[in-house]
N, C-alpha and C. Protein backbone atom coordinates (compact mmCIF):
# COMPACT_ATOMS: atom_id res chain seq x y z
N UNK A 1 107.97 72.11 121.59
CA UNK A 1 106.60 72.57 121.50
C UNK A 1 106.51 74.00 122.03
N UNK A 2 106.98 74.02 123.17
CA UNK A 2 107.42 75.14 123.69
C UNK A 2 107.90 76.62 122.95
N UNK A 3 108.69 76.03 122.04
CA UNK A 3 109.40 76.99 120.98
C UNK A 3 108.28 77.21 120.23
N UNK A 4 108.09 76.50 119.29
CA UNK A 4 106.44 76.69 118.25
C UNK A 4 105.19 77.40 118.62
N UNK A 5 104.92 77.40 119.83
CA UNK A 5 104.16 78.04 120.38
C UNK A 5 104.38 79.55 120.70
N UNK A 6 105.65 79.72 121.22
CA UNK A 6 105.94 80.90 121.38
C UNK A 6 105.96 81.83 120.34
N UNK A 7 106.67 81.08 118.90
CA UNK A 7 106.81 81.97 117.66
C UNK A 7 105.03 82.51 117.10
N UNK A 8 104.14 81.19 117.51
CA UNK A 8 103.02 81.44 117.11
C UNK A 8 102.91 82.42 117.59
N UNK A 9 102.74 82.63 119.06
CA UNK A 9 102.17 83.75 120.02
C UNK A 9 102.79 85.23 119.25
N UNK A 10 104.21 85.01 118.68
CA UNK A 10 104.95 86.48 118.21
C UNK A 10 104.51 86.96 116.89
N UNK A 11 103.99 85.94 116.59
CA UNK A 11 103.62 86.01 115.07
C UNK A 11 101.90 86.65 115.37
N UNK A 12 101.46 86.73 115.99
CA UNK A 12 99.90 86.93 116.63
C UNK A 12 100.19 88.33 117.39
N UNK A 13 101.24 88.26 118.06
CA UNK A 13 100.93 89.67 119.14
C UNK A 13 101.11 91.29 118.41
N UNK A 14 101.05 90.94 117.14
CA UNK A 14 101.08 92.29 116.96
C UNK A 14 99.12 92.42 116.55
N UNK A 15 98.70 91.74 116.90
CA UNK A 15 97.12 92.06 116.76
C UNK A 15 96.83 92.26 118.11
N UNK A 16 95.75 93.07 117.83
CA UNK A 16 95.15 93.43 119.33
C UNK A 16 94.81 92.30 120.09
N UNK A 17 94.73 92.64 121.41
CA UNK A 17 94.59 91.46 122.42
C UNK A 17 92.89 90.96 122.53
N UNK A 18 92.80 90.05 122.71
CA UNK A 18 91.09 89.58 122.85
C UNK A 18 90.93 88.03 124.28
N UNK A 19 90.10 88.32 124.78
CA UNK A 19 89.83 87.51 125.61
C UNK A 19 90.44 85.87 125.52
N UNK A 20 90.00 85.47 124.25
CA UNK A 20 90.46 84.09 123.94
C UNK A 20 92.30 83.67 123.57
N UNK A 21 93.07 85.07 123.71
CA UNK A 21 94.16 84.68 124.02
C UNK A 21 95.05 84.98 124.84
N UNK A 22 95.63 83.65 125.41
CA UNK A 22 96.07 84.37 126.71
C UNK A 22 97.65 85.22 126.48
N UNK A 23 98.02 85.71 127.38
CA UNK A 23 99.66 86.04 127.81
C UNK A 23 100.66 85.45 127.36
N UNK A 24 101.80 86.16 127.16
CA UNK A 24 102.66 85.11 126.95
C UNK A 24 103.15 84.42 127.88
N UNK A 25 103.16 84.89 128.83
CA UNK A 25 103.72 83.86 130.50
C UNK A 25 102.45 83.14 130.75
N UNK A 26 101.54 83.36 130.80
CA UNK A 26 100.10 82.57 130.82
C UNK A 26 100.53 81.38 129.91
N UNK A 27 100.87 81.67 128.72
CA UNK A 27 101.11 80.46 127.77
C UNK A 27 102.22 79.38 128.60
N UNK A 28 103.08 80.23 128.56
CA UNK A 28 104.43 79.59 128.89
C UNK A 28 104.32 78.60 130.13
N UNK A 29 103.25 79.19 130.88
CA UNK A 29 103.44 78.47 132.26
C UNK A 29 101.92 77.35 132.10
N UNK A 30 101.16 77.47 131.39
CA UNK A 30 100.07 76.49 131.06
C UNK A 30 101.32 75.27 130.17
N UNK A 31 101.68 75.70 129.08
CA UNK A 31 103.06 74.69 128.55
C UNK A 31 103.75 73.84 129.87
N UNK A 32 104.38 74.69 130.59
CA UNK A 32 105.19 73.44 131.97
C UNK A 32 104.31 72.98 132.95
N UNK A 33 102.83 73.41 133.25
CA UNK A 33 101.71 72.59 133.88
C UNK A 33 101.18 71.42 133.22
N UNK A 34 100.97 71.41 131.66
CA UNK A 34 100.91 70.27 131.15
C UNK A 34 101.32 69.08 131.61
N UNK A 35 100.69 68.31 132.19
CA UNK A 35 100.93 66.66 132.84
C UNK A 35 101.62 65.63 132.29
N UNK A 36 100.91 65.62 130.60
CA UNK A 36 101.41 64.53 129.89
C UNK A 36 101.57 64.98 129.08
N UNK A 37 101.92 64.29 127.68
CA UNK A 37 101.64 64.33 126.23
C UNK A 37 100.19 65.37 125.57
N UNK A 38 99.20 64.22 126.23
CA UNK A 38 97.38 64.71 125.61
C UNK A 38 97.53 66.35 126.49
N UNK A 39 97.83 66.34 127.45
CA UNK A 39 97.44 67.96 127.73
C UNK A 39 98.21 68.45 126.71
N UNK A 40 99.60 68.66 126.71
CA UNK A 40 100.17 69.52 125.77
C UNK A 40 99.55 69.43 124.37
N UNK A 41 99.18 68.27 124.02
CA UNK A 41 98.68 68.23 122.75
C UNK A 41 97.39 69.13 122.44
N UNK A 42 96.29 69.09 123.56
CA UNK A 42 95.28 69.84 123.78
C UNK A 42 95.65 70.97 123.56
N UNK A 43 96.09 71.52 124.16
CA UNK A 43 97.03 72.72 124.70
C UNK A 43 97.32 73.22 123.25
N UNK A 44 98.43 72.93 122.20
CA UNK A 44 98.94 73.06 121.13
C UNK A 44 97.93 73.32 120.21
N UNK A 45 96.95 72.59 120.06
CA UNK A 45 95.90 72.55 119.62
C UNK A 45 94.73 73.85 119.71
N UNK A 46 94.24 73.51 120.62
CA UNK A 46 93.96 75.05 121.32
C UNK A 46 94.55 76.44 121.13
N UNK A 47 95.46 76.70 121.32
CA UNK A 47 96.22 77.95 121.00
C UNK A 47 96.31 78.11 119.67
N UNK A 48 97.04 77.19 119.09
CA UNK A 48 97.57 76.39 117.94
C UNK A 48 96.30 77.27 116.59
N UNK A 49 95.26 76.78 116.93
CA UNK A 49 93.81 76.77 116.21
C UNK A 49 93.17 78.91 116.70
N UNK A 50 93.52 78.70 117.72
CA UNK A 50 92.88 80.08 117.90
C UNK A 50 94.01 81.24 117.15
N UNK A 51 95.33 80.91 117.24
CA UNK A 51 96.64 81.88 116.72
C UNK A 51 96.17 81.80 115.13
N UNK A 52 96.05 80.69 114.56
CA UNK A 52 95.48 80.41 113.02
C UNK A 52 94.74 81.21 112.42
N UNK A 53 93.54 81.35 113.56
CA UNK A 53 92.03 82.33 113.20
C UNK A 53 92.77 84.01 113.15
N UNK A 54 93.72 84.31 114.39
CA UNK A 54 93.92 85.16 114.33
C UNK A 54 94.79 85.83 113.30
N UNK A 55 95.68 85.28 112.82
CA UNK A 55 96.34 85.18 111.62
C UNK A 55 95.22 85.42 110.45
N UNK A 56 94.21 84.69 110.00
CA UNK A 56 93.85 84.69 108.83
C UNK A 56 92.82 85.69 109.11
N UNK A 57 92.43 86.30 110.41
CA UNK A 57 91.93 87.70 110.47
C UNK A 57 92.61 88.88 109.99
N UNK A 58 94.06 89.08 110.47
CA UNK A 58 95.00 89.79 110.37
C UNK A 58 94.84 89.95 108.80
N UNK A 59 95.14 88.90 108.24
CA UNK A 59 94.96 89.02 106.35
C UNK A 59 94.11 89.25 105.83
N UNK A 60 92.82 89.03 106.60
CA UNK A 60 91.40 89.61 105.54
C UNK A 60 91.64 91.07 106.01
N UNK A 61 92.00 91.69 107.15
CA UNK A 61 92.10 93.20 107.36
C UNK A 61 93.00 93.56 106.87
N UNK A 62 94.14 92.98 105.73
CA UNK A 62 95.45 93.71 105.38
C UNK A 62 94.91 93.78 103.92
N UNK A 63 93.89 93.14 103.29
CA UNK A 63 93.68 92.71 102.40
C UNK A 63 92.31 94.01 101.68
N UNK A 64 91.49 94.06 103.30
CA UNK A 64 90.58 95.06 103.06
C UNK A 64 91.55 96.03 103.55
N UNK A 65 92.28 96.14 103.85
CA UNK A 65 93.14 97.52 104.10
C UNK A 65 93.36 97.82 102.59
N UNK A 66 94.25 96.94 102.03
CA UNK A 66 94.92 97.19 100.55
C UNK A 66 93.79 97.52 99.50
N UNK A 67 92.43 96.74 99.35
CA UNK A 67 91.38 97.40 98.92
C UNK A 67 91.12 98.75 99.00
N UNK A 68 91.03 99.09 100.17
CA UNK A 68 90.49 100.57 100.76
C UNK A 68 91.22 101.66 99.91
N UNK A 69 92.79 101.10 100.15
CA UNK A 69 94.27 102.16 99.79
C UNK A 69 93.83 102.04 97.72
N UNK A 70 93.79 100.93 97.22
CA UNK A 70 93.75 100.55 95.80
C UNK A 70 92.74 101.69 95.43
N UNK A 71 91.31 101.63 96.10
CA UNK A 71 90.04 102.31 95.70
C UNK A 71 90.02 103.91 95.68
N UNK A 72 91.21 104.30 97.08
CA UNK A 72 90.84 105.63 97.41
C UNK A 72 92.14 106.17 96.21
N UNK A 73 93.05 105.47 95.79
CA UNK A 73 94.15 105.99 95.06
C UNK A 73 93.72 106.15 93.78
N UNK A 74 92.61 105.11 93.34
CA UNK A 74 92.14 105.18 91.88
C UNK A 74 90.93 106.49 91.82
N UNK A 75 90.28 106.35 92.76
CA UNK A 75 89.66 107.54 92.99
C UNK A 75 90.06 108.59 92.79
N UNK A 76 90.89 109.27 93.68
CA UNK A 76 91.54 110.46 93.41
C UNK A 76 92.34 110.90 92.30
N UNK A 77 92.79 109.45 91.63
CA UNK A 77 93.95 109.80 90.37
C UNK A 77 92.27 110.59 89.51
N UNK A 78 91.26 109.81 89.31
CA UNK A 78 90.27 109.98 88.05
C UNK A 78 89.84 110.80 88.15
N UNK A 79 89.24 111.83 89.78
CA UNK A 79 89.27 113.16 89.96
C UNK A 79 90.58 114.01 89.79
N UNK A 80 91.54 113.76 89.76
CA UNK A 80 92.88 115.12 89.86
C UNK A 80 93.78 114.16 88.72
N UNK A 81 93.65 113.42 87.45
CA UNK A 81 94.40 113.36 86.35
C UNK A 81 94.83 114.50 85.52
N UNK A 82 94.23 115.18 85.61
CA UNK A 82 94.71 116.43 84.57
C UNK A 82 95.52 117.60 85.15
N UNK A 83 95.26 117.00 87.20
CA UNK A 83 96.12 118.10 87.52
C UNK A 83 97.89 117.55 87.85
N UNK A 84 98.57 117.61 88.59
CA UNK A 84 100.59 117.26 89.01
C UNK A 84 99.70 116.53 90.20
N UNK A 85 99.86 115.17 89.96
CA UNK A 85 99.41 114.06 91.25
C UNK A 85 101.07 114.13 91.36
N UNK A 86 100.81 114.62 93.06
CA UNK A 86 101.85 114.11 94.17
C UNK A 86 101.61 112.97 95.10
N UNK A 87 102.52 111.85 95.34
CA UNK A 87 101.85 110.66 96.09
C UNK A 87 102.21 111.75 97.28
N UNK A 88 102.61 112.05 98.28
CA UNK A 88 103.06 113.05 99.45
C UNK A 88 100.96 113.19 99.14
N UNK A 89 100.58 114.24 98.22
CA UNK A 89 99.33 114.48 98.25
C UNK A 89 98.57 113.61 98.73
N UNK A 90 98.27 113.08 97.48
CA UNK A 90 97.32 111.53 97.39
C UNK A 90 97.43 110.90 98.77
N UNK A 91 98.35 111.11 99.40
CA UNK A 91 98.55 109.97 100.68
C UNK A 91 97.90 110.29 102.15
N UNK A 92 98.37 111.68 101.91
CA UNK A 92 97.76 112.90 102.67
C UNK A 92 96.03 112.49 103.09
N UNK A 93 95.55 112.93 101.51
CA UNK A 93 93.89 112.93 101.19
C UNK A 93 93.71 111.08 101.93
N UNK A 94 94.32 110.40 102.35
CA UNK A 94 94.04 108.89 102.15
C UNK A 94 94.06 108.84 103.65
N UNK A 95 95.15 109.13 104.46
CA UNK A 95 95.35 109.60 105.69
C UNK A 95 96.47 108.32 105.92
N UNK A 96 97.45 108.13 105.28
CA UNK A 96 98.85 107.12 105.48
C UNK A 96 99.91 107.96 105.10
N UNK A 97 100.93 106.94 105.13
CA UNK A 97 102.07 107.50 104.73
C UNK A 97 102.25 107.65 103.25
N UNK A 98 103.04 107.93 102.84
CA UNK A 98 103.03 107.93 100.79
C UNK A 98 103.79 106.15 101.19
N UNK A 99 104.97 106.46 101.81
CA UNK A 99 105.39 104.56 101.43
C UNK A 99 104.57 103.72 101.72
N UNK A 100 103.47 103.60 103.01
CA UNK A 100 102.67 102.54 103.07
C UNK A 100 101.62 102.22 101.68
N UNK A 101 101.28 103.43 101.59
CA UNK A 101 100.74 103.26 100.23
C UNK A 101 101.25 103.11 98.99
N UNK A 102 102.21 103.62 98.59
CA UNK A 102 102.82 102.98 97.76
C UNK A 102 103.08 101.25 97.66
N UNK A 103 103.55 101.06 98.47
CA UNK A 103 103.65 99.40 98.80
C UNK A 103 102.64 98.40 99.09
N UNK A 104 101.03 99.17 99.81
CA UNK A 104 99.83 98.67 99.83
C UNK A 104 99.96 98.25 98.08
N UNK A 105 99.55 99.86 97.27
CA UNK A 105 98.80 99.56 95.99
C UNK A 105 100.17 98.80 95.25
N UNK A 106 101.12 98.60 95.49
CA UNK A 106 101.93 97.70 94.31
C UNK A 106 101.66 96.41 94.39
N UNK A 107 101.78 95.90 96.14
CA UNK A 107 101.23 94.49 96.08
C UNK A 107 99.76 94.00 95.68
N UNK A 108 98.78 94.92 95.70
CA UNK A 108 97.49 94.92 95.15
C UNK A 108 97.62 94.62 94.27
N UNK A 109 97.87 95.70 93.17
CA UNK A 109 97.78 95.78 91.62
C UNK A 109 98.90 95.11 91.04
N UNK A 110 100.09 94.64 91.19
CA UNK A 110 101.42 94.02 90.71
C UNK A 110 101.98 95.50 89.78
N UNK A 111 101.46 96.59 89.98
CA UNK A 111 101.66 97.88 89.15
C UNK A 111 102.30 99.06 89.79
N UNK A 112 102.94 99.87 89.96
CA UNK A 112 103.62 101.38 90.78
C UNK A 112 102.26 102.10 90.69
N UNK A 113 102.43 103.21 91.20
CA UNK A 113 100.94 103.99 91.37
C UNK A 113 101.39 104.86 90.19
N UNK A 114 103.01 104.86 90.21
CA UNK A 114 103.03 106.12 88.94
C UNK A 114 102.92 105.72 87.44
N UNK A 115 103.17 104.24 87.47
CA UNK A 115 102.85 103.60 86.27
C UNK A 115 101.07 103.15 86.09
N UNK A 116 100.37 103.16 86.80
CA UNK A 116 98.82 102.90 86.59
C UNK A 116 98.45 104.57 86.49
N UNK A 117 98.80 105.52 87.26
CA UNK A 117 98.36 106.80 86.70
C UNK A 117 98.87 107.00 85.08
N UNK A 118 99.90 107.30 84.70
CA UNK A 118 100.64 107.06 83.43
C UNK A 118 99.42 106.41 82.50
N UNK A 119 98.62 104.77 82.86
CA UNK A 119 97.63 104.32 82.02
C UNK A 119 96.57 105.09 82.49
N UNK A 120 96.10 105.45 83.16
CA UNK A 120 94.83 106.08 83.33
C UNK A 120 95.08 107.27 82.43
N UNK A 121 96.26 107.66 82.73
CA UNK A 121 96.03 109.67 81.56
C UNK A 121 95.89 108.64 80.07
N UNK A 122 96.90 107.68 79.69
CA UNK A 122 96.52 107.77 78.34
C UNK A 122 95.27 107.16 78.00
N UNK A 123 94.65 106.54 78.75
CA UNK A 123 93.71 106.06 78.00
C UNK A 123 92.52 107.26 78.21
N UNK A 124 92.75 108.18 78.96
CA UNK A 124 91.90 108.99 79.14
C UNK A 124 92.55 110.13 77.68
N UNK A 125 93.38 110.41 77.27
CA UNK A 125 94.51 110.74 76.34
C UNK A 125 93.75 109.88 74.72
N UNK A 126 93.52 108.61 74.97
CA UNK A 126 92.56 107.92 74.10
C UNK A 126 91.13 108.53 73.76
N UNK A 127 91.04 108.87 74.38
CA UNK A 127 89.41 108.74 74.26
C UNK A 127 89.07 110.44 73.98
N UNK A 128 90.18 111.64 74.14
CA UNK A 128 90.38 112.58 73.89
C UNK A 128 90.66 112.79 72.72
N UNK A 129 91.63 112.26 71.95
CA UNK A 129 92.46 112.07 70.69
C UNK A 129 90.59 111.93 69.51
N UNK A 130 89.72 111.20 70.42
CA UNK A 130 88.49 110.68 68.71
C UNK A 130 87.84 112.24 68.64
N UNK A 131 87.92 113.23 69.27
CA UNK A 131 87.43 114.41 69.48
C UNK A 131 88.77 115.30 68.05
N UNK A 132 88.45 115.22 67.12
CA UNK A 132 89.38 115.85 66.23
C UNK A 132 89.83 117.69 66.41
N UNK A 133 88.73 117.81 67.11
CA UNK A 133 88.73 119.42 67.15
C UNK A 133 89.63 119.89 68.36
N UNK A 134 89.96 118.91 69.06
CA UNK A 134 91.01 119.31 70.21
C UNK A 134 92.66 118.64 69.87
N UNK A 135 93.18 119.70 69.90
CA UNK A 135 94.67 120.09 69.64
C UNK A 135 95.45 118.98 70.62
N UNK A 136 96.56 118.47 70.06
CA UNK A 136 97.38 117.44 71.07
C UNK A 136 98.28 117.93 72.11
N UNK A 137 98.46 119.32 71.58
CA UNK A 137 99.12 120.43 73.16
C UNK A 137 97.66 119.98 74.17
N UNK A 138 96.28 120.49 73.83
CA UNK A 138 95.57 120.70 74.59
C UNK A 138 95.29 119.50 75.23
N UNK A 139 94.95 117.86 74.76
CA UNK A 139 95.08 117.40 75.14
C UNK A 139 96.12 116.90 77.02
N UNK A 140 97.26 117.45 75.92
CA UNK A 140 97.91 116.75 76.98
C UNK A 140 98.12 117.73 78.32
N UNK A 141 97.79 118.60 77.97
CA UNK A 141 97.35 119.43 79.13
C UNK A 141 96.22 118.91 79.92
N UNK A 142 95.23 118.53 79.43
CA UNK A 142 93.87 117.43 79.57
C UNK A 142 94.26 116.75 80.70
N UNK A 143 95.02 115.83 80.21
CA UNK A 143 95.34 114.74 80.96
C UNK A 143 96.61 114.64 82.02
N UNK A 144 96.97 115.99 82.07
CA UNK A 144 98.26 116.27 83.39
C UNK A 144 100.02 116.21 82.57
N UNK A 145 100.27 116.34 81.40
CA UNK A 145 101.34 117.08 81.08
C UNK A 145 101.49 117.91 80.42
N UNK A 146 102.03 119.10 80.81
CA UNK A 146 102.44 120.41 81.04
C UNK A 146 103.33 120.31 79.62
N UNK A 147 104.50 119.67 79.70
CA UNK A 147 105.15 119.38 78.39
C UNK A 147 105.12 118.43 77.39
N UNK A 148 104.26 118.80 76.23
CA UNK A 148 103.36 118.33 75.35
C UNK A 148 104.12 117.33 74.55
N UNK A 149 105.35 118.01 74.20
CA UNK A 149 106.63 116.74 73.99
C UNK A 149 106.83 115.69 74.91
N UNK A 150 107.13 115.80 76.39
CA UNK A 150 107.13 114.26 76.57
C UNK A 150 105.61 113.62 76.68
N UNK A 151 104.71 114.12 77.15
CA UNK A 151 103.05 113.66 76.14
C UNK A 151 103.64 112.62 75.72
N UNK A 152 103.90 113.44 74.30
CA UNK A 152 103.97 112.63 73.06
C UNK A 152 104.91 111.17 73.14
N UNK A 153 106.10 111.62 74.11
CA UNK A 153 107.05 110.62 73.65
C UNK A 153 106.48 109.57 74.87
N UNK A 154 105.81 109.82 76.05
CA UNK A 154 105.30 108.36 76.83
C UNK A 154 104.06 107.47 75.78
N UNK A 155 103.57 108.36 75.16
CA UNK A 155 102.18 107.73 74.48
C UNK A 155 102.88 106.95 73.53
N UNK A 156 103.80 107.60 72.56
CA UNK A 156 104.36 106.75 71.69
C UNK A 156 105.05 105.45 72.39
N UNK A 157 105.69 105.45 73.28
CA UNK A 157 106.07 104.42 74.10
C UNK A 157 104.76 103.13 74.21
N UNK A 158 103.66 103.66 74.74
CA UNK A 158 103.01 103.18 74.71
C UNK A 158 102.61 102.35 73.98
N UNK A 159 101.56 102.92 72.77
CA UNK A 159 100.87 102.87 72.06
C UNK A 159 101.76 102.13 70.58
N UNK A 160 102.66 102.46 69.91
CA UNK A 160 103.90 102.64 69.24
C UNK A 160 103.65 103.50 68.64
N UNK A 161 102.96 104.44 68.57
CA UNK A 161 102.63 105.41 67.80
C UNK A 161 102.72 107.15 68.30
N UNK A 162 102.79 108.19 67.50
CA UNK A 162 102.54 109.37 67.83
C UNK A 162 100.96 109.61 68.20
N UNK A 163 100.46 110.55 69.02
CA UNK A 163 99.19 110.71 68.82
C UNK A 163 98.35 111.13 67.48
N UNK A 164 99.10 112.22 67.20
CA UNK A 164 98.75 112.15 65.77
C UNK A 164 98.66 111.14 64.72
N UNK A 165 99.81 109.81 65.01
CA UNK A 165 99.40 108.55 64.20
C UNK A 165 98.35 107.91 64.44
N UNK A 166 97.76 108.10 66.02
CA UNK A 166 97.07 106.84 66.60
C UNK A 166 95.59 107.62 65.81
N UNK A 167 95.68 108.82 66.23
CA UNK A 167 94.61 109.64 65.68
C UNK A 167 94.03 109.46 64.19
N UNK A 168 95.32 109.90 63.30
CA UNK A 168 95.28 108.78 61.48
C UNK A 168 94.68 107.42 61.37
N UNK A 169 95.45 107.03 61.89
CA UNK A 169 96.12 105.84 61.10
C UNK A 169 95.13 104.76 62.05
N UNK A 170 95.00 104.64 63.69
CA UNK A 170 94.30 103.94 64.17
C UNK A 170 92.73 104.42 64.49
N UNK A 171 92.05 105.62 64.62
CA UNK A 171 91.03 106.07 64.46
C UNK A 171 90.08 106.41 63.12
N UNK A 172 91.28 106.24 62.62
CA UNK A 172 90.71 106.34 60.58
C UNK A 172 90.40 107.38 60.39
């Protein structure tokens, strides 16, 4: 019991400390004061139930953490798409590291940040393309590549098409 308790307590102490839990020698030595069985059981219980809460606090704040990181990353891509998104930047403006965030928004989204930017330019790349009077160099300048050839060759990846096809052939 002894053991279980302790891992609980390790599994908990990286959250801040709060009145309702005690020490770890506080623990340890309430554990060998235990009389019988029912105290320890109390005891187990008690801790047991409060380490739980603290735990599933820990996850609603990792959770609104990962929100926060998801919102401020989509944000900034939809303001600065057309310009060279650096995560180093983006991470900067966010106030983390680029890896925490990176690894926040992948477990969020099941997506890389450089592969959801990638969909944000083209579909923003979409919705550019029904505008006939703008050129597919210009476009893709639009939407943050510089070299209008690979543009072309991620969209076609995409899409299966050239822009100019999607433009034909799927815009009519």
């Amino acid at each position: 019991m002894s053991f279980f308790l302790s891992e609980l307590y390790d599994a908990c102490a990286a959250r801040k400390k709060d009145a309702d839990f005690p020490g770890k020698a506080e623990l340890r030595n309430d554990i060998y004061r235990a009389v019988n069985a029912e105290a320890l059981r109390k005891l187990c219980l008690e801790f047991g139930l409060t380490g739980i809460r603290r735990l599933s606090d820990r996850k609603q704040e990792e959770n609104r953490r990962g929100e926060y990181v998801v919102s401020s990353v989509k944000q900034f891509v939809e303001a600065h798409y057309g310009d060279s998104i650096c995560l180093e930047e983006l991470a900067a403006d966010i106030g983390l590291s680029p890896n925490y965030v990176r690894s926040l928004f992948k477990e969020s989204e099941g997506i890389t940040i450089n592969d959801w930017i990638v969909e944000f330019r083209m579909g923003k790349a979409c919705e550019l393309l029904r505008d006939r009077r703008l050129k597919v160099k210009e476009i893709s300048r639009m939407v943050g590549y510089e070299n209008s050839s690979y543009f072309c060759s991620v969209f076609a990846r995409r899409f299966g098409a050239s822009p100019n096809e999607y433009r034909g052939e799927i815009l009519g």
